[in-house]
C-alpha atoms as a PDB file:
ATOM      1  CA  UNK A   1      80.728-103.181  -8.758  1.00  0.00           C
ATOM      2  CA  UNK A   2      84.402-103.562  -9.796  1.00  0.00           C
ATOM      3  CA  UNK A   3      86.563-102.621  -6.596  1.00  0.00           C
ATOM      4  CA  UNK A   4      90.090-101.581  -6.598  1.00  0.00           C
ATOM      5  CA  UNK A   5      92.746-101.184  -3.888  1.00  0.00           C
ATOM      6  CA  UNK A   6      95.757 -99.012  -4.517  1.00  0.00           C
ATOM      7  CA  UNK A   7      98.694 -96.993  -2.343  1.00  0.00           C
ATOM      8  CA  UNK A   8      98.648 -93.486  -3.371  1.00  0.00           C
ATOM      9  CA  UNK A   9     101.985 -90.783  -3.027  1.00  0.00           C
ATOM     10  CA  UNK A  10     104.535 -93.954  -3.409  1.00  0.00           C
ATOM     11  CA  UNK A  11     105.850 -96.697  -5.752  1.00  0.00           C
ATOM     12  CA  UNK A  12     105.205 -99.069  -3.147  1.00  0.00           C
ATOM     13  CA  UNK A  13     103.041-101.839  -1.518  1.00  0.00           C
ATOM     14  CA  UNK A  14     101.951-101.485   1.865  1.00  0.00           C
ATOM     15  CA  UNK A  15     103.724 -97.786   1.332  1.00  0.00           C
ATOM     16  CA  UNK A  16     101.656 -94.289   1.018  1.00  0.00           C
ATOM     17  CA  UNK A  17      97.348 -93.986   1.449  1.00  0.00           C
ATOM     18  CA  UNK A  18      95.410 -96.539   0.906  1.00  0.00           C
ATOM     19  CA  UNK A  19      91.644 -95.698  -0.860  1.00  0.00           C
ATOM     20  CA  UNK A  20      89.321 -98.350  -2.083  1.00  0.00           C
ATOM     21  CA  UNK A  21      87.945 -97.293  -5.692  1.00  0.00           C
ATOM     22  CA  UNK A  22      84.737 -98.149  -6.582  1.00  0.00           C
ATOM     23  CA  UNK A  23      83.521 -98.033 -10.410  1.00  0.00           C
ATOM     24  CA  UNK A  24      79.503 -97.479 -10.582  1.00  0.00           C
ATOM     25  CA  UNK A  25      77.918 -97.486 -13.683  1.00  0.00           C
ATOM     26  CA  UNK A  26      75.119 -95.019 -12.242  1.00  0.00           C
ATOM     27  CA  UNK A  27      74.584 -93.032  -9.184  1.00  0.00           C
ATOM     28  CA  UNK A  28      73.467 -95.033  -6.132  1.00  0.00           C
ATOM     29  CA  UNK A  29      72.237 -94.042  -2.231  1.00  0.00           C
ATOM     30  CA  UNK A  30      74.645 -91.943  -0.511  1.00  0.00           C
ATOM     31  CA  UNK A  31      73.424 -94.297   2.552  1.00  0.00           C
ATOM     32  CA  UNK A  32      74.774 -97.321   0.145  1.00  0.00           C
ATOM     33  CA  UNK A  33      77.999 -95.376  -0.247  1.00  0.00           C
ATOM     34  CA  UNK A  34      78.638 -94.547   3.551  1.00  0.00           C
ATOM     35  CA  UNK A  35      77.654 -97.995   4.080  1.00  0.00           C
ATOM     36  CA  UNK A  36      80.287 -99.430   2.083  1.00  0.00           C
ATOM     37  CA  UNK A  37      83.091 -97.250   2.976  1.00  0.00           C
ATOM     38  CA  UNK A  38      82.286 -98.098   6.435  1.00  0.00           C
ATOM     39  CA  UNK A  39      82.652-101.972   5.129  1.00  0.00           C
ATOM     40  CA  UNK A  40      86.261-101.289   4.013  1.00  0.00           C
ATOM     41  CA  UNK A  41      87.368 -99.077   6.639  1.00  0.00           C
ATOM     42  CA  UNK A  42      89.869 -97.690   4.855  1.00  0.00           C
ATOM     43  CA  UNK A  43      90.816 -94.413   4.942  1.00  0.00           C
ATOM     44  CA  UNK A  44      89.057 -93.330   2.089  1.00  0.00           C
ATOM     45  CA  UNK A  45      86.622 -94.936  -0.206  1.00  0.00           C
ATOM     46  CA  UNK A  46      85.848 -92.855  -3.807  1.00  0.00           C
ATOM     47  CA  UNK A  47      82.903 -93.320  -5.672  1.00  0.00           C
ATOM     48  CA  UNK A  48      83.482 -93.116  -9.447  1.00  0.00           C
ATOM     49  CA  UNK A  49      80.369 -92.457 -11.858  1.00  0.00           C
ATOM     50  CA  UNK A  50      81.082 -91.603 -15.820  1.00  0.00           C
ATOM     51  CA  UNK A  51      79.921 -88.006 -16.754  1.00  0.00           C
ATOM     52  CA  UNK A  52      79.892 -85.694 -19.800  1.00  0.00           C
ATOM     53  CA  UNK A  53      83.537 -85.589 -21.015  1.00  0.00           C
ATOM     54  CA  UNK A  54      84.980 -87.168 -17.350  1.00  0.00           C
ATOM     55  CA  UNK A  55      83.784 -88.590 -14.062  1.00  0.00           C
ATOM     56  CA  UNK A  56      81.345 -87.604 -10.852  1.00  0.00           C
ATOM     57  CA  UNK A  57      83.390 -88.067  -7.663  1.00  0.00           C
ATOM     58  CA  UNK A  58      83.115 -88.564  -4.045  1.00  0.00           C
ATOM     59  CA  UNK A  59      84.675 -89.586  -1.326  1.00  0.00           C
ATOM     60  CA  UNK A  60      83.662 -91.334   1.897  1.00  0.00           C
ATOM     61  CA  UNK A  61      85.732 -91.821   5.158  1.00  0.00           C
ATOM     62  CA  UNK A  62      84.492 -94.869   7.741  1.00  0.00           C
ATOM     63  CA  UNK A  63      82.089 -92.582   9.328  1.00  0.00           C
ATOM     64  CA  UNK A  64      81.345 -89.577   7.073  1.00  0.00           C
ATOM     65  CA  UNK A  65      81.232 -87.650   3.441  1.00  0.00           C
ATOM     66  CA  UNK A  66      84.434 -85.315   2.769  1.00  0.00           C
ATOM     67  CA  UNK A  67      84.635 -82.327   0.780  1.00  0.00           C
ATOM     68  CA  UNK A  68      88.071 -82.938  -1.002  1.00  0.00           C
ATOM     69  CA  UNK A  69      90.857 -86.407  -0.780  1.00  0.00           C
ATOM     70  CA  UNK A  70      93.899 -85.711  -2.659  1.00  0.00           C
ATOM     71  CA  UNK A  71      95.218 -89.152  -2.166  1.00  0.00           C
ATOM     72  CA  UNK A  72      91.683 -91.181  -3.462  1.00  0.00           C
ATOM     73  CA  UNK A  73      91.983 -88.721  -6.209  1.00  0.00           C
ATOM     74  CA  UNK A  74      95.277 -89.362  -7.819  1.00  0.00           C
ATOM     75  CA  UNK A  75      94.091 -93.047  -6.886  1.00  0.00           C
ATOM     76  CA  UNK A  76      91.144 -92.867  -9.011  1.00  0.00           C
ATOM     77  CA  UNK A  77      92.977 -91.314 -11.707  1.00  0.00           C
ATOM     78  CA  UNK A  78      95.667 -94.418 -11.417  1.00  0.00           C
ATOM     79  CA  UNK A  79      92.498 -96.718 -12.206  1.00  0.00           C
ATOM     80  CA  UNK A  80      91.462 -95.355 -15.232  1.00  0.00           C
ATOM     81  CA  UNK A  81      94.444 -94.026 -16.682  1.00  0.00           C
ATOM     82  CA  UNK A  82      95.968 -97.989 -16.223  1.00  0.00           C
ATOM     83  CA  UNK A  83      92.297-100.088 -16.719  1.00  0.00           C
ATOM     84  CA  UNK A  84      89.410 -98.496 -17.604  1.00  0.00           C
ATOM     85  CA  UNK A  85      90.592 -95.807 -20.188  1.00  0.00           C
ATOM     86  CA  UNK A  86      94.655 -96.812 -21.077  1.00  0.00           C
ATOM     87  CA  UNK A  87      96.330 -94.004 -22.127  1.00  0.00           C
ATOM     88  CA  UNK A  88      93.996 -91.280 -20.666  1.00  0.00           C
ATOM     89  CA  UNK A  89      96.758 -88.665 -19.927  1.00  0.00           C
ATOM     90  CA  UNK A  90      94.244 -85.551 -18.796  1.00  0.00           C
ATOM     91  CA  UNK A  91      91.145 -87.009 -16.286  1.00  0.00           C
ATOM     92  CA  UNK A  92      88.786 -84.316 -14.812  1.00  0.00           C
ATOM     93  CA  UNK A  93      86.808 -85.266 -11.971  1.00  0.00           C
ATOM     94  CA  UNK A  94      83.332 -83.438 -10.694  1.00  0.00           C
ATOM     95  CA  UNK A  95      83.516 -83.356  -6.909  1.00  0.00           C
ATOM     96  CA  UNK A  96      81.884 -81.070  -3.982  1.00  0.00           C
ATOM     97  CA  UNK A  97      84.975 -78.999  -4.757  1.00  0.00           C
ATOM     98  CA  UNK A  98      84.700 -77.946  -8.333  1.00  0.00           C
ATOM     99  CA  UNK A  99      86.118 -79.807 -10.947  1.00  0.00           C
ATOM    100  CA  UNK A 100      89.441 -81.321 -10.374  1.00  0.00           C
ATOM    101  CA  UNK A 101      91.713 -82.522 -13.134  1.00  0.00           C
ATOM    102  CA  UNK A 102      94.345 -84.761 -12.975  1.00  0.00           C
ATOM    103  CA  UNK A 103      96.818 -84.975 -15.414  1.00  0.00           C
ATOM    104  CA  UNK A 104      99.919 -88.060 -15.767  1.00  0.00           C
ATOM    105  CA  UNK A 105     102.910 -86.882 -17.378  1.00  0.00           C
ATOM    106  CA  UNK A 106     106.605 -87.846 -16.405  1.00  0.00           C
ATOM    107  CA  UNK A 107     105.908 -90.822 -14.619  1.00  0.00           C
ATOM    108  CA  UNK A 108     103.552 -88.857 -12.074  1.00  0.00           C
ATOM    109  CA  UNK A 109      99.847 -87.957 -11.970  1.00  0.00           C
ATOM    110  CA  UNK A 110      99.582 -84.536 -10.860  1.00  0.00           C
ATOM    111  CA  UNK A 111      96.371 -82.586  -9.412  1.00  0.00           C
ATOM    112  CA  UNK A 112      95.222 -79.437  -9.574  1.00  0.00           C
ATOM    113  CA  UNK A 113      92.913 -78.461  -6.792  1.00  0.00           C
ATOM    114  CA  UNK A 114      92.407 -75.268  -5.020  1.00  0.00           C
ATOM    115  CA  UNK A 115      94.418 -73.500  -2.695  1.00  0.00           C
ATOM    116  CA  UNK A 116      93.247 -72.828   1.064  1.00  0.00           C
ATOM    117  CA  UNK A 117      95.790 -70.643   2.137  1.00  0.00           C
ATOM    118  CA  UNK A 118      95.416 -70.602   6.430  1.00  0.00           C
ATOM    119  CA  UNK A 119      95.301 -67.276   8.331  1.00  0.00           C
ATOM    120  CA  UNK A 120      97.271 -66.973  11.332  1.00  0.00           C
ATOM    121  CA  UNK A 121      95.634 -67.513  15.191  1.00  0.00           C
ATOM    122  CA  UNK A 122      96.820 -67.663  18.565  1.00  0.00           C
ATOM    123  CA  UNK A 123      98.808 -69.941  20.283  1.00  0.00           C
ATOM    124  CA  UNK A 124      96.851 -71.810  22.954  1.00  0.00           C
ATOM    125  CA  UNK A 125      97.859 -74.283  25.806  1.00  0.00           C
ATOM    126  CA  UNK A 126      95.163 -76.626  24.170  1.00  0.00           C
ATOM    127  CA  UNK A 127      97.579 -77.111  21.043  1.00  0.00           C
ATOM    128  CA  UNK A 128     100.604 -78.278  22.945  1.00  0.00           C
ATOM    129  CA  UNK A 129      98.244 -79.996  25.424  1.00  0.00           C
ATOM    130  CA  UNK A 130      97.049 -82.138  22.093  1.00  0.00           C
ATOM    131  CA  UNK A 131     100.132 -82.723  20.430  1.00  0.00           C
ATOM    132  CA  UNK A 132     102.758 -83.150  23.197  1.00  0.00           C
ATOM    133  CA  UNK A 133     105.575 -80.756  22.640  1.00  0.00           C
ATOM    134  CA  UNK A 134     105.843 -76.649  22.121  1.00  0.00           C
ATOM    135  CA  UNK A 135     103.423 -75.161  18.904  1.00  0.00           C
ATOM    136  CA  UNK A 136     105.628 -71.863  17.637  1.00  0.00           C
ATOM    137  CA  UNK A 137     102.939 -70.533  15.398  1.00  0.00           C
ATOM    138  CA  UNK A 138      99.148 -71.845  14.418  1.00  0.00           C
ATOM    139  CA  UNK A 139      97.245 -71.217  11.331  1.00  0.00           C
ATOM    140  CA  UNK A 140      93.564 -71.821  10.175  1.00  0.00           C
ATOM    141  CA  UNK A 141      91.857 -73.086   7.297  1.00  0.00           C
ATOM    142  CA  UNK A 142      89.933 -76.212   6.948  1.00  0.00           C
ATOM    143  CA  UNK A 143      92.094 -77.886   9.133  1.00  0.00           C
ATOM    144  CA  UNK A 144      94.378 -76.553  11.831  1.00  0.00           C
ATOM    145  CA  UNK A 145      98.097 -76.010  11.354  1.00  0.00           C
ATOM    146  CA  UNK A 146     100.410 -75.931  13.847  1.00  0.00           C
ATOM    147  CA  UNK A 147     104.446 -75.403  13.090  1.00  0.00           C
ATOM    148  CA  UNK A 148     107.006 -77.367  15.441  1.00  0.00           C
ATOM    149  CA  UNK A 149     110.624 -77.072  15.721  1.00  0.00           C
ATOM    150  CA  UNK A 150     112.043 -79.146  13.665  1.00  0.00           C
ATOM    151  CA  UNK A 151     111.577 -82.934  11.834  1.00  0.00           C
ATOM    152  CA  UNK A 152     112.239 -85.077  14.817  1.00  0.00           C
ATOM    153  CA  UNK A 153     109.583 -83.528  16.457  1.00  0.00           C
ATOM    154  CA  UNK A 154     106.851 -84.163  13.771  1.00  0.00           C
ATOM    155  CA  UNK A 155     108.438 -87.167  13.943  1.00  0.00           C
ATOM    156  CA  UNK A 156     108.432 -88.795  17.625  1.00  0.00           C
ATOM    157  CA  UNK A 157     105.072 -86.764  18.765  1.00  0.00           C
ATOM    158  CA  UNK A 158     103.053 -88.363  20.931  1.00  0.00           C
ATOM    159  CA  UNK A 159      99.569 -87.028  20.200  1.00  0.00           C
ATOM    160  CA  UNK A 160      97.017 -87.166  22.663  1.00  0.00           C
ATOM    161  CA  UNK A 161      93.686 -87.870  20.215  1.00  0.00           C
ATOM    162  CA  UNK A 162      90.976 -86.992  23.008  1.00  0.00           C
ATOM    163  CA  UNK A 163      92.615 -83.824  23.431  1.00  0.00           C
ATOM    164  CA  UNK A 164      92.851 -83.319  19.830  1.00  0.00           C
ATOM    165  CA  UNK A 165      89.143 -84.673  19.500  1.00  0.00           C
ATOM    166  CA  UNK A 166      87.982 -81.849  21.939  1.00  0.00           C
ATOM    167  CA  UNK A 167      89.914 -78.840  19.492  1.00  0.00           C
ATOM    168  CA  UNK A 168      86.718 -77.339  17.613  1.00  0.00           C
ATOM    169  CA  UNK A 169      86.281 -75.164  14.650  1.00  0.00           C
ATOM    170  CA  UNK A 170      88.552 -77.524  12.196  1.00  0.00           C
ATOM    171  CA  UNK A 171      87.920 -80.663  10.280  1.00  0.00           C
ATOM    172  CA  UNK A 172      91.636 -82.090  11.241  1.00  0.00           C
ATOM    173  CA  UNK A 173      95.121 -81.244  13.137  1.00  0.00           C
ATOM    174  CA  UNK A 174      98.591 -80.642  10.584  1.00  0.00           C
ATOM    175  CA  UNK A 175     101.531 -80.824  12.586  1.00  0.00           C
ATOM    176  CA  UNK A 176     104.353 -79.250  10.720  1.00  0.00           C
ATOM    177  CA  UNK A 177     108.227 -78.430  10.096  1.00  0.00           C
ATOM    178  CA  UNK A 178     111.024 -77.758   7.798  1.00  0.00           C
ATOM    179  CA  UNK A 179     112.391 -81.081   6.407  1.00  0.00           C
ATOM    180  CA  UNK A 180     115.770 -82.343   6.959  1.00  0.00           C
ATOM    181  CA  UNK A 181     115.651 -83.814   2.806  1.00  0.00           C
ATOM    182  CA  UNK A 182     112.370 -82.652   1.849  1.00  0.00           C
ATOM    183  CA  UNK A 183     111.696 -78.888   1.774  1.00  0.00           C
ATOM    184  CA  UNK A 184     108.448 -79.649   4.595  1.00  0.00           C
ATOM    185  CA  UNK A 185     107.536 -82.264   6.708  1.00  0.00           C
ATOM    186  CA  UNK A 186     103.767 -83.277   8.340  1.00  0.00           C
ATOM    187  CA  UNK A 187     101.787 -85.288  10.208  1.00  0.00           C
ATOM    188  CA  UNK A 188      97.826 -85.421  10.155  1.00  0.00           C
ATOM    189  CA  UNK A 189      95.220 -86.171  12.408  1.00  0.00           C
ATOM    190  CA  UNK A 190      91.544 -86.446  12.192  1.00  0.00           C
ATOM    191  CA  UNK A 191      88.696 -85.500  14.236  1.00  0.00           C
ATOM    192  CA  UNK A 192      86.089 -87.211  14.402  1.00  0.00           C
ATOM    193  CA  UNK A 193      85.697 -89.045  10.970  1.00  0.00           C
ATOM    194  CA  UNK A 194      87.157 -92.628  11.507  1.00  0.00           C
ATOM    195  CA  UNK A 195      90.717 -92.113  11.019  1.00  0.00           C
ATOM    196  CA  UNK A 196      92.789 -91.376  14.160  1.00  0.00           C
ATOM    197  CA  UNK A 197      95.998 -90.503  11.796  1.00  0.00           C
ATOM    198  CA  UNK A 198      95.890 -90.408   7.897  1.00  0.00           C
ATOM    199  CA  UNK A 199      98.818 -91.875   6.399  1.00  0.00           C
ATOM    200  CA  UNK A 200      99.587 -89.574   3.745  1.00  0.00           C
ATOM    201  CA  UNK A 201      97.118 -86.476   2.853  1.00  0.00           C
ATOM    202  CA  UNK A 202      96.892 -84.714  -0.369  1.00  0.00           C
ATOM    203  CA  UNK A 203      94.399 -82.226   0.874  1.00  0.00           C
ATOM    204  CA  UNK A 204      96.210 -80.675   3.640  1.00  0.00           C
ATOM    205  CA  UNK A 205      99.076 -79.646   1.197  1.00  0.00           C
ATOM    206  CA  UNK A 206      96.206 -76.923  -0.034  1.00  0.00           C
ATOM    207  CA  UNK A 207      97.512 -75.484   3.357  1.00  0.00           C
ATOM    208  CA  UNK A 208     100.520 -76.711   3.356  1.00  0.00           C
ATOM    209  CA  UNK A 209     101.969 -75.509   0.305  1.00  0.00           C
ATOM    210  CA  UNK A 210     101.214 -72.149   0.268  1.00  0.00           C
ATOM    211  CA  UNK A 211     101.881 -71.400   3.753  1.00  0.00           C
ATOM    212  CA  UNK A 212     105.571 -73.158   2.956  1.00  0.00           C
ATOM    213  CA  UNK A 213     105.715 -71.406  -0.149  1.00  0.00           C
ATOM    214  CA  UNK A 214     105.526 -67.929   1.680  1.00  0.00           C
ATOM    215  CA  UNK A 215     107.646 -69.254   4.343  1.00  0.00           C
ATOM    216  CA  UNK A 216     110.726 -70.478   2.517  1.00  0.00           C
ATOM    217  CA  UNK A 217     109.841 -68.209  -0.908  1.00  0.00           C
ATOM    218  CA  UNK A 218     110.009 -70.591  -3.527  1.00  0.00           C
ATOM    219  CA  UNK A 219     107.109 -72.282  -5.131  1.00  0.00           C
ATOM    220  CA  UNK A 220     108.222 -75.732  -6.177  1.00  0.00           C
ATOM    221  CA  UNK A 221     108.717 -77.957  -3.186  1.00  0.00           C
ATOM    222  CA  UNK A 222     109.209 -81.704  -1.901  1.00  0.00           C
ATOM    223  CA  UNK A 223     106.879 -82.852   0.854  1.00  0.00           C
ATOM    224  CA  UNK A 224     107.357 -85.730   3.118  1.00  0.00           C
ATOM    225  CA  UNK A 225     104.580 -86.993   5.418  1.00  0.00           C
ATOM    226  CA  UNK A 226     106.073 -88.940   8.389  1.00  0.00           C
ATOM    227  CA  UNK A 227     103.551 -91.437   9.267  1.00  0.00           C
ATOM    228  CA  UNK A 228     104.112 -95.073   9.621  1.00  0.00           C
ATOM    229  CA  UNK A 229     103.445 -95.818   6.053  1.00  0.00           C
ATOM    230  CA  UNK A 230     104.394 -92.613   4.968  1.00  0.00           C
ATOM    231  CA  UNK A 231     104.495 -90.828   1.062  1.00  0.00           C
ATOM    232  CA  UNK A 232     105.795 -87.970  -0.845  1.00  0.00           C
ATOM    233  CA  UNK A 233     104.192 -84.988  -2.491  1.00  0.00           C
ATOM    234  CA  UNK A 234     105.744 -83.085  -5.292  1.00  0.00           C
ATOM    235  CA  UNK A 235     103.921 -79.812  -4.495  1.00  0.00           C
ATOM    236  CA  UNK A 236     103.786 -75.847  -6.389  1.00  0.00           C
ATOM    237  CA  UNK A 237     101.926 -73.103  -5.807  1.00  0.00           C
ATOM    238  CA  UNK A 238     100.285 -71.228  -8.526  1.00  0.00           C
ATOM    239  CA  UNK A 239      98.467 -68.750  -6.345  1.00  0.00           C
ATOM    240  CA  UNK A 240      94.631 -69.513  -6.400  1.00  0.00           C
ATOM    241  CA  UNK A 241      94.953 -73.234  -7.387  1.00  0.00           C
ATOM    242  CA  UNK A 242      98.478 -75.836  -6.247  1.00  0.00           C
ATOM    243  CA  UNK A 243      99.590 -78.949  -8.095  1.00  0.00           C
ATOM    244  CA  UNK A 244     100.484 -81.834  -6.083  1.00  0.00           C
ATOM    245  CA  UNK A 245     102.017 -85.442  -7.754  1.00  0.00           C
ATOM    246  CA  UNK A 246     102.830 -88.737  -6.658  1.00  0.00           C
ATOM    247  CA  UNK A 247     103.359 -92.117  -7.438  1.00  0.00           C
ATOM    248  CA  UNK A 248     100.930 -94.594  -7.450  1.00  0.00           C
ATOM    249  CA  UNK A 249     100.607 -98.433  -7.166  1.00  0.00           C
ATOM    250  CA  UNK A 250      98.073-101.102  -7.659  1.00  0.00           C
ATOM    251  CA  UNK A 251      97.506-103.415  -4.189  1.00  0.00           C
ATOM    252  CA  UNK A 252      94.204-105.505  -4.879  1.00  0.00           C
ATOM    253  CA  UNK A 253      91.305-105.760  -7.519  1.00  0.00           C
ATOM    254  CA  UNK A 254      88.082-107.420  -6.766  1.00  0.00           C
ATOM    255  CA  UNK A 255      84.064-107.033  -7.330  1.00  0.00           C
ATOM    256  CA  UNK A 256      81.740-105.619  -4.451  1.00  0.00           C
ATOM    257  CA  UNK A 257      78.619-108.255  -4.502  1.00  0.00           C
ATOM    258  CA  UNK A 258      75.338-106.355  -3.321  1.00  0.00           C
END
């Protein structure tokens, strides 16, 4: 199968989330698929199959199936948009999560995916145990939110990932703040699924973005994830469903031999 590597939420190499694209010409084992994203240990690995009028998608971590990547997404849509359809301005993509378009217009691919907006929760020692430094609020949806005081802390935190391991009822930890540049700031860490810290995350911003968009009341925003590698989002919220764009760029292109 043809195999592509590309940096997704930046206009540079070795910049952004990296997720390995694979192009099937027909559905194969989801043992097969685990198996191979386990091989690549990236990440994320997506699994692209042509359907009526777009493409069946899914995405694999090292160690287990996911219900929604942003970053593999726009990825995927980077492939064919530049090599397997040119010109394809408008993709839509069948996932576990409805159907997700993606659509490339001013230099940017932009998704549309759901919004999970989080409800608020209690503050527990257990949160500042896991992250290191005082949590002022904490919110749930699929993953855990938990707002800090500022930039620098998101920042220089010094996560403790078996305490963070043990927190339960949430597929991964956001750690979050007002930017200093960008309108919001985050980190994100993952239980359980392969990938102690994900670079940049285009899933969490279902959170993220309308929890910020209540918080600061506006509804077009600039996100900034501060890991190593780090990536921006260009994020709005459009009540039941958010767009989120980025940049995109190609790393490596090669054929899986099974």
């Amino acid at each position: 199968m043809k195999y592509y590597i590309v940096d997704a939420f930046t206009d540079e190499v070795f910049k952004g989330n990296q997720a390995g694209i694979c192009l099937l010409e027909q559905v194969i084992d989801e043992t097969l698929m685990q198996n191979i994203a386990a091989e690549n240990n990236l990440a994320e690995t997506a699994f692209l199959v042509p359907a009526d009028s777009g493409y069946d998608l899914r995405w694999f971590t090292p160690e287990t199936e996911i219900d929604l990547c942003g970053h593999a997404t726009l990825a995927s849509a980077f492939i064919i948009h530049n090599y397997v359809d040119p010109g394809a301005d408008r993709i839509a993509f069948y996932t576990k999560s409805g159907v997700l378009s993606v659509e490339y217009k001013n230099g940017l691919y932009e998704m549309d995916f759901p919004s999970r907006p989080p409800v608020q929760i209690d503050v527990t020692p257990e949160f500042s145990d896991a992250i290191g430094c005082e949590v002022l609020e904490a919110h749930l949806s699929r993953d855990l939110l938990l707002l800090v005081k500022d930039e620098s802390t998101v920042k220089n935190l010094s996560p403790d990932f078996v305490k963070i391991n043990s927190l339960s009822d949430c597929f991964g930890l956001i750690v979050t703040a007002r930017g200093e540049k960008a309108d919001f700031v985050s980190r994100f860490f993952v239980l359980d699924a392969g990938i102690p810290e994900d670079p940049v995350t285009g899933s969490t911003h279902c959170t993220l973005i309308p929890y910020w968009a209540k918080r600061l009341g506006k509804d077009t925003m600039t996100a900034r994830q501060l890991s190593k590698r780090g990536g921006t989002l260009y994020c709005k919220n459009q009540g039941e469903r958010v767009k989120i764009a980025g940049h995109a760029v190609l790393f490596m292109t090669g054929t899986i031999e099974i």
